[in-house]
N, C-alpha and C. Protein backbone atom coordinates (compact mmCIF):
# COMPACT_ATOMS: atom_id res chain seq x y z
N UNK A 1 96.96 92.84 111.72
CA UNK A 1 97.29 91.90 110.66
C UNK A 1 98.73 91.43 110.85
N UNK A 2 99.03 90.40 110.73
CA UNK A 2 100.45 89.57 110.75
C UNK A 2 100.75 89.88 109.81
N UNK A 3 102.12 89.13 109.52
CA UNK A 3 102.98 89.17 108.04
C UNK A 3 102.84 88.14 107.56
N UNK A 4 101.34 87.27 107.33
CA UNK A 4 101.14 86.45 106.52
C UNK A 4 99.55 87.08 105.83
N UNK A 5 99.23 88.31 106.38
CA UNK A 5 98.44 89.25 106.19
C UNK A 5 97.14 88.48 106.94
N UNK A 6 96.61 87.68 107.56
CA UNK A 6 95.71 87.01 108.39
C UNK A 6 95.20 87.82 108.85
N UNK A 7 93.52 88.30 108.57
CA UNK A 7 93.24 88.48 109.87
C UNK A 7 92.47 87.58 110.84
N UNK A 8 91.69 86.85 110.65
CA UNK A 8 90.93 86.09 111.37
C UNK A 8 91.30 84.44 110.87
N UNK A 9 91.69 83.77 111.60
CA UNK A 9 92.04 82.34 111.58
C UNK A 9 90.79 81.05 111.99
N UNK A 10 90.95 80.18 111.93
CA UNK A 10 90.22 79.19 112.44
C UNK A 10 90.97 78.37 113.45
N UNK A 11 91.21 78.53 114.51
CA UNK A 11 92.45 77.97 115.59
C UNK A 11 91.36 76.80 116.25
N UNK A 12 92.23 74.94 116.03
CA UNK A 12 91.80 74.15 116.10
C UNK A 12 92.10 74.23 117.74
N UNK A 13 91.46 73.96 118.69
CA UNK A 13 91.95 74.33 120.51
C UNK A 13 91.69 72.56 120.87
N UNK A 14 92.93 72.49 121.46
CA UNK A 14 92.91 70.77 121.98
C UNK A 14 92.52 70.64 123.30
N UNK A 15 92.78 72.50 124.18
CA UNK A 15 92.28 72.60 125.66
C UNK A 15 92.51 73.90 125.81
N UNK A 16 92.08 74.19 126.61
CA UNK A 16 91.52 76.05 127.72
C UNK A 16 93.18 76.36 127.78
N UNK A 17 94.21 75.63 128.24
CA UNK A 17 95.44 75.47 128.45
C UNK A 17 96.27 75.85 127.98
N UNK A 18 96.42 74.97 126.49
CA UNK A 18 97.37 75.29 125.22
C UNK A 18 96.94 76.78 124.14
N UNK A 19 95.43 76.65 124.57
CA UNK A 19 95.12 77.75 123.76
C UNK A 19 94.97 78.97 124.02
N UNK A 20 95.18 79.60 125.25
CA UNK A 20 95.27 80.68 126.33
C UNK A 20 96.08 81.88 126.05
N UNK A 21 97.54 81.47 125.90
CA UNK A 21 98.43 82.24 125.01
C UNK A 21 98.74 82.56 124.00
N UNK A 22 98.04 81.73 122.87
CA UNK A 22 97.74 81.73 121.53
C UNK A 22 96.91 82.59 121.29
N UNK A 23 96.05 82.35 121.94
CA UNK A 23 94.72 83.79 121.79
C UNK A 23 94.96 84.76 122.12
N UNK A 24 95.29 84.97 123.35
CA UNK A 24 95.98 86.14 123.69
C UNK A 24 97.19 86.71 122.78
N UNK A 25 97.78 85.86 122.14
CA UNK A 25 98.41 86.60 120.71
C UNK A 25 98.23 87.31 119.99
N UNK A 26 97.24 85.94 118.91
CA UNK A 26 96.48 86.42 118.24
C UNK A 26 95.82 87.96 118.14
N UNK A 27 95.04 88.23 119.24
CA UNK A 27 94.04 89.10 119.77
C UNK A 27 95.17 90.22 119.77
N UNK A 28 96.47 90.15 120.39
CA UNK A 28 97.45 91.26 120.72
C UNK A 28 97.87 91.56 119.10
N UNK A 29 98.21 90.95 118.43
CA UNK A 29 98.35 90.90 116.56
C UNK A 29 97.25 91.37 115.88
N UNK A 30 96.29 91.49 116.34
CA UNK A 30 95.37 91.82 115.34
C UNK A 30 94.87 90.75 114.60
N UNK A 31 94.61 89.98 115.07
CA UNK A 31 94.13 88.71 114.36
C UNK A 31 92.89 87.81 115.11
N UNK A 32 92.27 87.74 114.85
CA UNK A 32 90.47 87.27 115.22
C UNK A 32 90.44 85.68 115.19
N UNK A 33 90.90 85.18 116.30
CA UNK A 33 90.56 83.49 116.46
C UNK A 33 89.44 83.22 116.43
N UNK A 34 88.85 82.43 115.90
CA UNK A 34 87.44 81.30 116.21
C UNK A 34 87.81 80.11 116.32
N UNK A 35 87.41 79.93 117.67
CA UNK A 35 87.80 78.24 118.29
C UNK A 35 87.44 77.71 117.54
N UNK A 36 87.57 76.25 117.18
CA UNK A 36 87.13 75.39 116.51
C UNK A 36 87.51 73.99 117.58
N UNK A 37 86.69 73.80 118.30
CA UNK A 37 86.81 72.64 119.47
C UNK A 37 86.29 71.13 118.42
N UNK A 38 87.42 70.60 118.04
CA UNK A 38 87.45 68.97 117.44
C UNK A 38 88.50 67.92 118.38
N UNK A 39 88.11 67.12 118.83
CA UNK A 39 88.68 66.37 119.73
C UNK A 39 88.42 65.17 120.30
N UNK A 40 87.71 64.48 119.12
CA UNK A 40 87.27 62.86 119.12
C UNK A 40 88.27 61.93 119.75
N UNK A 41 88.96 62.14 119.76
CA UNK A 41 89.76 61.40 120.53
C UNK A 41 90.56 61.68 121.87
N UNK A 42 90.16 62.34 122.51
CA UNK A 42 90.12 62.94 123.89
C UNK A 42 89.41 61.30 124.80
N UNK A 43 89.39 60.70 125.70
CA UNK A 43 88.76 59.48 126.35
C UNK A 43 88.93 59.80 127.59
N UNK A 44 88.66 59.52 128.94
CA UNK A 44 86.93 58.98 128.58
C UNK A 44 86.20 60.35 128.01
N UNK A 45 84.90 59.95 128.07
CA UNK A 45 84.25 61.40 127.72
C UNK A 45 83.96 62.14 128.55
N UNK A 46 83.81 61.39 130.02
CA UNK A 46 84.26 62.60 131.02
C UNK A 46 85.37 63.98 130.94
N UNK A 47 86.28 63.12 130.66
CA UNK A 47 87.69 63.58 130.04
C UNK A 47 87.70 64.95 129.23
N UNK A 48 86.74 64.26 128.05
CA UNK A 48 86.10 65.12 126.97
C UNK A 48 85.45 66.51 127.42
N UNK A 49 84.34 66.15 128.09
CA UNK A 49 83.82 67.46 128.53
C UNK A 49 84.44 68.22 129.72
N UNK A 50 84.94 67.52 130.61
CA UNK A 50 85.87 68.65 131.28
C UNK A 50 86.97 69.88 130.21
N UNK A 51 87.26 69.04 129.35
CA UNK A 51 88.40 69.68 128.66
C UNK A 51 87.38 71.20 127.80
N UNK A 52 85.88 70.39 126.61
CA UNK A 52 85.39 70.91 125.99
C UNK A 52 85.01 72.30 126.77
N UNK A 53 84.11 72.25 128.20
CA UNK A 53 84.03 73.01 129.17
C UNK A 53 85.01 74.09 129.29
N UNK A 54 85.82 73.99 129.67
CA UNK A 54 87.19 74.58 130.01
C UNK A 54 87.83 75.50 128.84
N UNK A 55 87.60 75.12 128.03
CA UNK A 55 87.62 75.62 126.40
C UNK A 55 86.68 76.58 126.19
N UNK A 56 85.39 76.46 126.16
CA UNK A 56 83.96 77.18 126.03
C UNK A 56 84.38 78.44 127.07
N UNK A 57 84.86 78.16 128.26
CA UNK A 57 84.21 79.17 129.65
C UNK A 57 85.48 80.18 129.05
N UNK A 58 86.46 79.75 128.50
CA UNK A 58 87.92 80.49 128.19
C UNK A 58 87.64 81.28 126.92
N UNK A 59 86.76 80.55 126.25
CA UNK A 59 86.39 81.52 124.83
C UNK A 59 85.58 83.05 125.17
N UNK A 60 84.46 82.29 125.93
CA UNK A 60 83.38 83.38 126.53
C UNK A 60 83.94 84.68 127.27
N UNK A 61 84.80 84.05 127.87
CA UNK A 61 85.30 85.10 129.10
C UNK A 61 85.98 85.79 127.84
N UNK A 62 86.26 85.93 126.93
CA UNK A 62 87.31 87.02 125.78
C UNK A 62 86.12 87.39 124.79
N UNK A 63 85.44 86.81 124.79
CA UNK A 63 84.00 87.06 123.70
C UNK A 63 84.34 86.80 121.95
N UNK A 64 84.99 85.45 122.37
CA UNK A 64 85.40 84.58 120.90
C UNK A 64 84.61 83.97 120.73
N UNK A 65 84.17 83.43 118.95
CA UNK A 65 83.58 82.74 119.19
C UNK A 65 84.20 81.32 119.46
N UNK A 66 83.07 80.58 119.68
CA UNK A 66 83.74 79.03 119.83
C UNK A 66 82.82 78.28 119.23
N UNK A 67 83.48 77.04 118.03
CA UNK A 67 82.26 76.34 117.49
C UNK A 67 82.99 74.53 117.87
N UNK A 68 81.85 74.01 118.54
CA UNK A 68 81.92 72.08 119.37
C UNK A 68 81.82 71.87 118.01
N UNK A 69 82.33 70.67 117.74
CA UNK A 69 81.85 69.83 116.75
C UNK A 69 81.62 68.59 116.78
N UNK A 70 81.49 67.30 116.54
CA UNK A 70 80.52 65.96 116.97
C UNK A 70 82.03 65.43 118.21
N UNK A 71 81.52 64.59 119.05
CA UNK A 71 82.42 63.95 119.70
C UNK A 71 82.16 62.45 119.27
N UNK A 72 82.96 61.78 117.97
CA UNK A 72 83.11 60.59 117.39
C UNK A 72 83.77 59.73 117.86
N UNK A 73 84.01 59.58 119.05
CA UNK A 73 84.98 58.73 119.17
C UNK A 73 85.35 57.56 118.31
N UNK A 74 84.42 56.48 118.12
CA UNK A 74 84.14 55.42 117.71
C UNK A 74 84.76 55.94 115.72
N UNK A 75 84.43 57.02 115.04
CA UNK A 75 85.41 57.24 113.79
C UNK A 75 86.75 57.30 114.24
N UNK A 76 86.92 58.20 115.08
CA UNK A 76 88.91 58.23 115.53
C UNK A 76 89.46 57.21 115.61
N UNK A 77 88.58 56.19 116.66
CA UNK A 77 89.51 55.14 116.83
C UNK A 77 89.48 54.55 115.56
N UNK A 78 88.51 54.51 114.57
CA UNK A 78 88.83 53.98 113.54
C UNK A 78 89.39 54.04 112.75
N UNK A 79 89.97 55.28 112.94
CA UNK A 79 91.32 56.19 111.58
C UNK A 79 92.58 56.59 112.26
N UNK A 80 92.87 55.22 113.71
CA UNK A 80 93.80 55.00 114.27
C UNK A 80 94.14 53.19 114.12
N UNK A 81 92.92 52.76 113.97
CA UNK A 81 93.18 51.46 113.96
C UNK A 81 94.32 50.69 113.47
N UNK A 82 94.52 50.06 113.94
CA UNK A 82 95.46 49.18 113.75
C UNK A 82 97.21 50.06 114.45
N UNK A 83 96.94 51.23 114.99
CA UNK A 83 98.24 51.92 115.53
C UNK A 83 98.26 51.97 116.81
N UNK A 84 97.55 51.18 117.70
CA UNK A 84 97.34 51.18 119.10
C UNK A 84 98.50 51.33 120.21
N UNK A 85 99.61 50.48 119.35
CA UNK A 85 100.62 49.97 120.24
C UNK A 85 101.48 50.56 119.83
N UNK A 86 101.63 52.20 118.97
CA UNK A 86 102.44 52.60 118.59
C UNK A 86 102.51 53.33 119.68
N UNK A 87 104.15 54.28 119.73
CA UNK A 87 104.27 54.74 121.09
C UNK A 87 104.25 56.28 120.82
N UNK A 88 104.38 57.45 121.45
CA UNK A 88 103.58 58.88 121.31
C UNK A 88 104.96 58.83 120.64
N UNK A 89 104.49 59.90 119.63
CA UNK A 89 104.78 60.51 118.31
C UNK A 89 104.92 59.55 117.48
N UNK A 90 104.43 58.51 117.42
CA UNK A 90 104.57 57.64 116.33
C UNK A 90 103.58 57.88 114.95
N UNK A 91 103.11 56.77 114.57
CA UNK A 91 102.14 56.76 113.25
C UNK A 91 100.64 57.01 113.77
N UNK A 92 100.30 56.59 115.19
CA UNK A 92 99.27 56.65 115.77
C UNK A 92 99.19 58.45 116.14
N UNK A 93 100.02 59.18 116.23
CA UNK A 93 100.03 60.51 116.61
C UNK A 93 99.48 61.31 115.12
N UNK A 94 100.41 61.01 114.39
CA UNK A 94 100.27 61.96 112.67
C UNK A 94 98.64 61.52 112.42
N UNK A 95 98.35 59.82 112.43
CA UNK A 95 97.23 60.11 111.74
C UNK A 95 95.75 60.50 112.73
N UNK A 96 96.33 60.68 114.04
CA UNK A 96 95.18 61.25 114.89
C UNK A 96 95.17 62.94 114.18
N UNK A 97 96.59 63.46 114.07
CA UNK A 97 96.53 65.21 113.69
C UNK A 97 95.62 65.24 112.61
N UNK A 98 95.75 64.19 111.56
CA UNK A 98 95.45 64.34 110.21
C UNK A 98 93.71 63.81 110.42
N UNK A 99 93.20 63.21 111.39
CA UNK A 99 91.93 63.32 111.25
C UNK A 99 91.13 64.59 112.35
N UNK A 100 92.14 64.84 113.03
CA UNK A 100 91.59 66.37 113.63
C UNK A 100 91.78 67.86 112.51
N UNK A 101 92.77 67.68 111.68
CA UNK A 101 93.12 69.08 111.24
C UNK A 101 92.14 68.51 109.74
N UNK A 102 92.37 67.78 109.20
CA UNK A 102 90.99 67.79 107.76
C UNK A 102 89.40 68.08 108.33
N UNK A 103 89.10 67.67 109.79
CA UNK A 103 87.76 68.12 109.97
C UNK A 103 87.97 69.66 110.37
N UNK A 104 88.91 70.57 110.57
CA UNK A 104 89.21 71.85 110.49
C UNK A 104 89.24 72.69 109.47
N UNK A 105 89.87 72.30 108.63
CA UNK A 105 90.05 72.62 106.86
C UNK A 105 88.80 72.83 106.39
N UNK A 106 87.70 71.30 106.67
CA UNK A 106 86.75 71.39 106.20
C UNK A 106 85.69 72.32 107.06
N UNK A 107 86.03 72.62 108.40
CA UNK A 107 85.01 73.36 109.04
C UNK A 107 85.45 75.21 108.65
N UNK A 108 86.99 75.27 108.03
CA UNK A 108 87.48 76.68 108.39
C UNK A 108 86.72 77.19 106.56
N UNK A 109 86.80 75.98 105.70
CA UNK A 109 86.30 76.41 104.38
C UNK A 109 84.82 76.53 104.84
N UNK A 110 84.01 75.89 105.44
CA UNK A 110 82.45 75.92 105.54
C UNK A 110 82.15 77.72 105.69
N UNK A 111 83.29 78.15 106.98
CA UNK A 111 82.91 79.25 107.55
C UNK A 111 83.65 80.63 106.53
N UNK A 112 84.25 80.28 105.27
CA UNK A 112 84.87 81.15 104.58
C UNK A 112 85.99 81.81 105.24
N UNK A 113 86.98 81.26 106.28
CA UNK A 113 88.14 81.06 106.91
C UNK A 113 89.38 80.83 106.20
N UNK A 114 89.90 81.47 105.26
CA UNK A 114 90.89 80.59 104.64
C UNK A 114 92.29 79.93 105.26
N UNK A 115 92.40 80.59 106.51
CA UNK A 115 93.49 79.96 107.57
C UNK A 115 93.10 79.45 108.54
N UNK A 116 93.68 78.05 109.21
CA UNK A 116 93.75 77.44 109.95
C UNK A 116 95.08 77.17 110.77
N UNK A 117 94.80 77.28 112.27
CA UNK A 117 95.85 76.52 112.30
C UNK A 117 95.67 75.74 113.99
N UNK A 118 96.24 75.17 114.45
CA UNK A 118 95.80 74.20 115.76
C UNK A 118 97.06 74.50 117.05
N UNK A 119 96.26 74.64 118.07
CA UNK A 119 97.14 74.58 119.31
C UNK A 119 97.40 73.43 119.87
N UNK A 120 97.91 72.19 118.68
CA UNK A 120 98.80 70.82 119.43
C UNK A 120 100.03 71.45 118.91
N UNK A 121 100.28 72.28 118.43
CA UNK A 121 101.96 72.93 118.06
C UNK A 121 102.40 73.55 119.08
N UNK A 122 101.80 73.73 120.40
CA UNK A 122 101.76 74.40 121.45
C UNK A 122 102.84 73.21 122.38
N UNK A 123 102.12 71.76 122.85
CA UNK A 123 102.33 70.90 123.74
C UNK A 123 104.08 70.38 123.22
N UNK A 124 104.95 70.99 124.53
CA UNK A 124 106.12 69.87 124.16
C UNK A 124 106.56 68.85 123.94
N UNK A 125 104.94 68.19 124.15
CA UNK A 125 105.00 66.63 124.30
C UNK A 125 104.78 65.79 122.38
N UNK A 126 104.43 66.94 121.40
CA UNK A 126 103.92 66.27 120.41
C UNK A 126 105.12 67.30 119.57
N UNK A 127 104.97 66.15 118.22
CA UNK A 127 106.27 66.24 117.60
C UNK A 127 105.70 67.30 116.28
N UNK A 128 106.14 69.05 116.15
CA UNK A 128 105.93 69.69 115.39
C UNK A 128 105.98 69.33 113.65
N UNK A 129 106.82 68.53 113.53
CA UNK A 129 106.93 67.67 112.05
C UNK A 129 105.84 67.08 111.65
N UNK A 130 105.38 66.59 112.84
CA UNK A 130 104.01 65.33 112.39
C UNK A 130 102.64 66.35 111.88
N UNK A 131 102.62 67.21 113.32
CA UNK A 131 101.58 68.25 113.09
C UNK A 131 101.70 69.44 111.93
N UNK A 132 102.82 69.68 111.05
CA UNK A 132 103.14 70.58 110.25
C UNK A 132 102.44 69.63 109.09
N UNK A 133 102.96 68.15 108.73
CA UNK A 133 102.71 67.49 107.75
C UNK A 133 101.08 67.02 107.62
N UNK A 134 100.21 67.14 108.98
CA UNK A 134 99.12 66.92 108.60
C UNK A 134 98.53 68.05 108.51
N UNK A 135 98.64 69.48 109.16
CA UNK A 135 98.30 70.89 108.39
C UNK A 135 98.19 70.55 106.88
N UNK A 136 99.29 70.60 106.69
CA UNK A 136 99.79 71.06 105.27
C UNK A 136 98.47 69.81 104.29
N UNK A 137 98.95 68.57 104.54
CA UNK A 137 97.72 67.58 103.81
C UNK A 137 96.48 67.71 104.23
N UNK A 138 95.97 68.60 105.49
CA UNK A 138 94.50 68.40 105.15
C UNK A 138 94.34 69.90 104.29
N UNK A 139 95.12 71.28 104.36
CA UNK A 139 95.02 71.78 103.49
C UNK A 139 94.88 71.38 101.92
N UNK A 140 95.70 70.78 101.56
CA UNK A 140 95.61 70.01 100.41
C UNK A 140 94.61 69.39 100.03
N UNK A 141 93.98 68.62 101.20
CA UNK A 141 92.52 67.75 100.58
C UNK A 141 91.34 69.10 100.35
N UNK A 142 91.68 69.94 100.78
CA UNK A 142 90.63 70.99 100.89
C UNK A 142 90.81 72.34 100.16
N UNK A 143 90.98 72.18 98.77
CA UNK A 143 90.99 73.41 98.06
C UNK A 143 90.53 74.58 98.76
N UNK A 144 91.71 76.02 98.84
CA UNK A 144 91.00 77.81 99.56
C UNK A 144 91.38 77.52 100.67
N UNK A 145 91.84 76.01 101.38
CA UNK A 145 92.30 76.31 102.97
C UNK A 145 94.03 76.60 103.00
N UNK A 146 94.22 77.18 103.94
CA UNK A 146 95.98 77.46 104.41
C UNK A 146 96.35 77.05 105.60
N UNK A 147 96.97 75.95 105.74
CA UNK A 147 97.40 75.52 107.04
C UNK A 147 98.64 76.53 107.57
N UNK A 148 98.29 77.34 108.61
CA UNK A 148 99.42 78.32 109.26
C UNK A 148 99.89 77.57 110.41
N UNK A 149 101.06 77.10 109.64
CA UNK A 149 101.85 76.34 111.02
C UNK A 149 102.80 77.23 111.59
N UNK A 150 102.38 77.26 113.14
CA UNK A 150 103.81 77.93 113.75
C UNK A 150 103.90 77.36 114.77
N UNK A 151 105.20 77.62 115.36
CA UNK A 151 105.57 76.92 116.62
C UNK A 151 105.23 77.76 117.73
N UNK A 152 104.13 77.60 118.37
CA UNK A 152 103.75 77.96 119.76
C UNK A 152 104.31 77.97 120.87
N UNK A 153 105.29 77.43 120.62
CA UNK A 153 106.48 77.24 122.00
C UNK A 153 107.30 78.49 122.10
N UNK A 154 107.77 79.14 121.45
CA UNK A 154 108.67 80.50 121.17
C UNK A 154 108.04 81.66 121.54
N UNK A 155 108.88 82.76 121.95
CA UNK A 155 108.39 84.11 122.02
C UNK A 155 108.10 83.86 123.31
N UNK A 156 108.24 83.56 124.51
CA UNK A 156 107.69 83.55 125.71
C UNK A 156 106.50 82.76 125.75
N UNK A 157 105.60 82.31 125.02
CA UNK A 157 104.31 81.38 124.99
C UNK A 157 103.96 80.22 126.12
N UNK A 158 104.93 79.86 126.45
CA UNK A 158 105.27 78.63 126.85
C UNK A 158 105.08 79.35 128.68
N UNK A 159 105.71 80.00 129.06
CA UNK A 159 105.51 80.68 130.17
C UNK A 159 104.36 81.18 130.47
N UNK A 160 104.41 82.21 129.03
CA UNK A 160 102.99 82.89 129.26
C UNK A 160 101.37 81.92 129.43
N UNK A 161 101.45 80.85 128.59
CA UNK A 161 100.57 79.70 129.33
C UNK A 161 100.63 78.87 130.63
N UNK A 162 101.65 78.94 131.24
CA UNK A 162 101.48 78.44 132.66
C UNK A 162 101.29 79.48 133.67
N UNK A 163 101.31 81.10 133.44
CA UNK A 163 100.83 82.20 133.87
C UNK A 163 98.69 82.19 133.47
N UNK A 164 99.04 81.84 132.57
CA UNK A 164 97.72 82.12 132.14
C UNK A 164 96.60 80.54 133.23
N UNK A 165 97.04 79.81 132.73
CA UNK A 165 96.50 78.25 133.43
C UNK A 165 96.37 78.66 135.11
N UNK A 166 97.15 79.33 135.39
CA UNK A 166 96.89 79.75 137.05
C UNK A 166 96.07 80.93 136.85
N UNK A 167 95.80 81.81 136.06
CA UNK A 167 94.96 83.07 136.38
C UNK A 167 93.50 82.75 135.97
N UNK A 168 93.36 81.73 135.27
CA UNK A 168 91.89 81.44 134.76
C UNK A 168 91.08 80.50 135.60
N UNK A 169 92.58 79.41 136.66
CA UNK A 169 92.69 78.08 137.20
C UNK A 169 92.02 77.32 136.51
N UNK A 170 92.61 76.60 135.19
CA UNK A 170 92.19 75.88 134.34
C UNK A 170 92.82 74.15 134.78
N UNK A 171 91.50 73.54 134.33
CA UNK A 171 91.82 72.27 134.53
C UNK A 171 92.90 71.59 133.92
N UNK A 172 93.63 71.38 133.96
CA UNK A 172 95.54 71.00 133.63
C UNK A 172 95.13 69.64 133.48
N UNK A 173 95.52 69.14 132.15
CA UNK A 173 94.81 67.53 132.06
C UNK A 173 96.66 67.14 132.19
N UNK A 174 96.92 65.72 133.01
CA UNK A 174 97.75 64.59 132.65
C UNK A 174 98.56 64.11 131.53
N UNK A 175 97.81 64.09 130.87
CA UNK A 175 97.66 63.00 129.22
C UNK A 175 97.50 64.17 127.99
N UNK A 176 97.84 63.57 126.75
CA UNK A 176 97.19 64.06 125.26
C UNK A 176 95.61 64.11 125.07
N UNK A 177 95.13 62.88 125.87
CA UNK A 177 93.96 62.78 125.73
C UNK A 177 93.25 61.49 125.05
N UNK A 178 94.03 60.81 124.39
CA UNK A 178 93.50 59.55 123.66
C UNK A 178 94.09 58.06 124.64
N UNK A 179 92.94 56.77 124.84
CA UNK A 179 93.61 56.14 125.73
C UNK A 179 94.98 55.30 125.95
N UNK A 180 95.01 55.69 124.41
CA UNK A 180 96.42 55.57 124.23
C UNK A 180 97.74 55.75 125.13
N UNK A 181 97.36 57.06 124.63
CA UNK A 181 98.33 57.87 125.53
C UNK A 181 98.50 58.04 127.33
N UNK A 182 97.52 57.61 128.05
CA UNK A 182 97.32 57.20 129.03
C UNK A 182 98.37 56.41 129.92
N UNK A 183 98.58 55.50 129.20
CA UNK A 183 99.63 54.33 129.59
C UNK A 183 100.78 54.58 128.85
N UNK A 184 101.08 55.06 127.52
CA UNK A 184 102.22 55.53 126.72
C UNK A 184 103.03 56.50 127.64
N UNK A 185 102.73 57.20 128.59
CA UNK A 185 103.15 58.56 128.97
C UNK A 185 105.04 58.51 128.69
């Protein structure tokens, strides 16, 4: 048990990658992850299932569970619209978190989970403010959920996932994942 007394979380996984050392935390804490693979906006969908894959084979091999959930693209882009040309960490970033972490909230309450929390707090590339503020509001839309934000970068994490990415030889994506971000880099 942590000192937020947690034991079992609902950890939103964006890839096999970011979420490697997190689990391995977790698991070292006493604390029981269940993947929760949401990632509609991951492109192409090749893209998608390499990543989803990579995620699944990383859960199995620890004997977590792991639960897919729909691959929408066509809603994401729609609850990005009109932010296309914004540039990474902009308005197009927060409200991608905020439609990945409310379908978490709502999947971590389904499963009687009262904590959540997501491994994009992991990537140096995305801005911890944005991802803290959409925790915190999809908790909010979702009465009994707790968004547990922490910074995944600290404590050695950050190492310990590029140790880990070579011992599993996990597919190391480029990009965030949305086609956005593609050309934004």
């Amino acid at each position: 048990m942590d000192e937020d007394g947690i034991k079992t979380v609902l950890l939103h996984a964006c890839c096999a990658p970011c979420s490697s050392a997190i689990v391995e935390w977790l698991l070292n804490n006493e604390i029981r992850p269940v993947i929760y693979y949401f990632n509609p906006n991951i492109y192409p969908e090749e893209e998608y299932l390499i990543r989803k894959n990579e995620s699944k084979r990383h859960a199995e091999s620890l004997g977590i569970r792991w639960i897919d959930d729909d691959y929408d693209h066509p809603a994401w882009l729609q609850s990005v619209c009109g932010h296309e040309n914004d540039p990474e960490r902009g308005a197009r970033c927060e409200l991608c978190f905020r439609h990945r972490l409310l379908a978490t909230a709502k999947k971590a309450k389904e499963l009687g989970i009262s904590h959540f929390a997501t491994t994009l707090s992991s990537s140096r590339w995305k801005n911890l403010e944005q991802i803290d503020a959409a925790g915190n509001w999809a908790a909010e839309q979702v009465p009994g959920t707790v968004y547990w934000g922490r910074n995944w970068r600290k404590g050695g994490l950050q190492q310990r996932r590029n140790e880990l990415l070579k011992q599993y030889n996990f597919y190391n994506q480029q990009y965030c994942g949305c086609e956005y971000s593609i050309t934004k880099k």
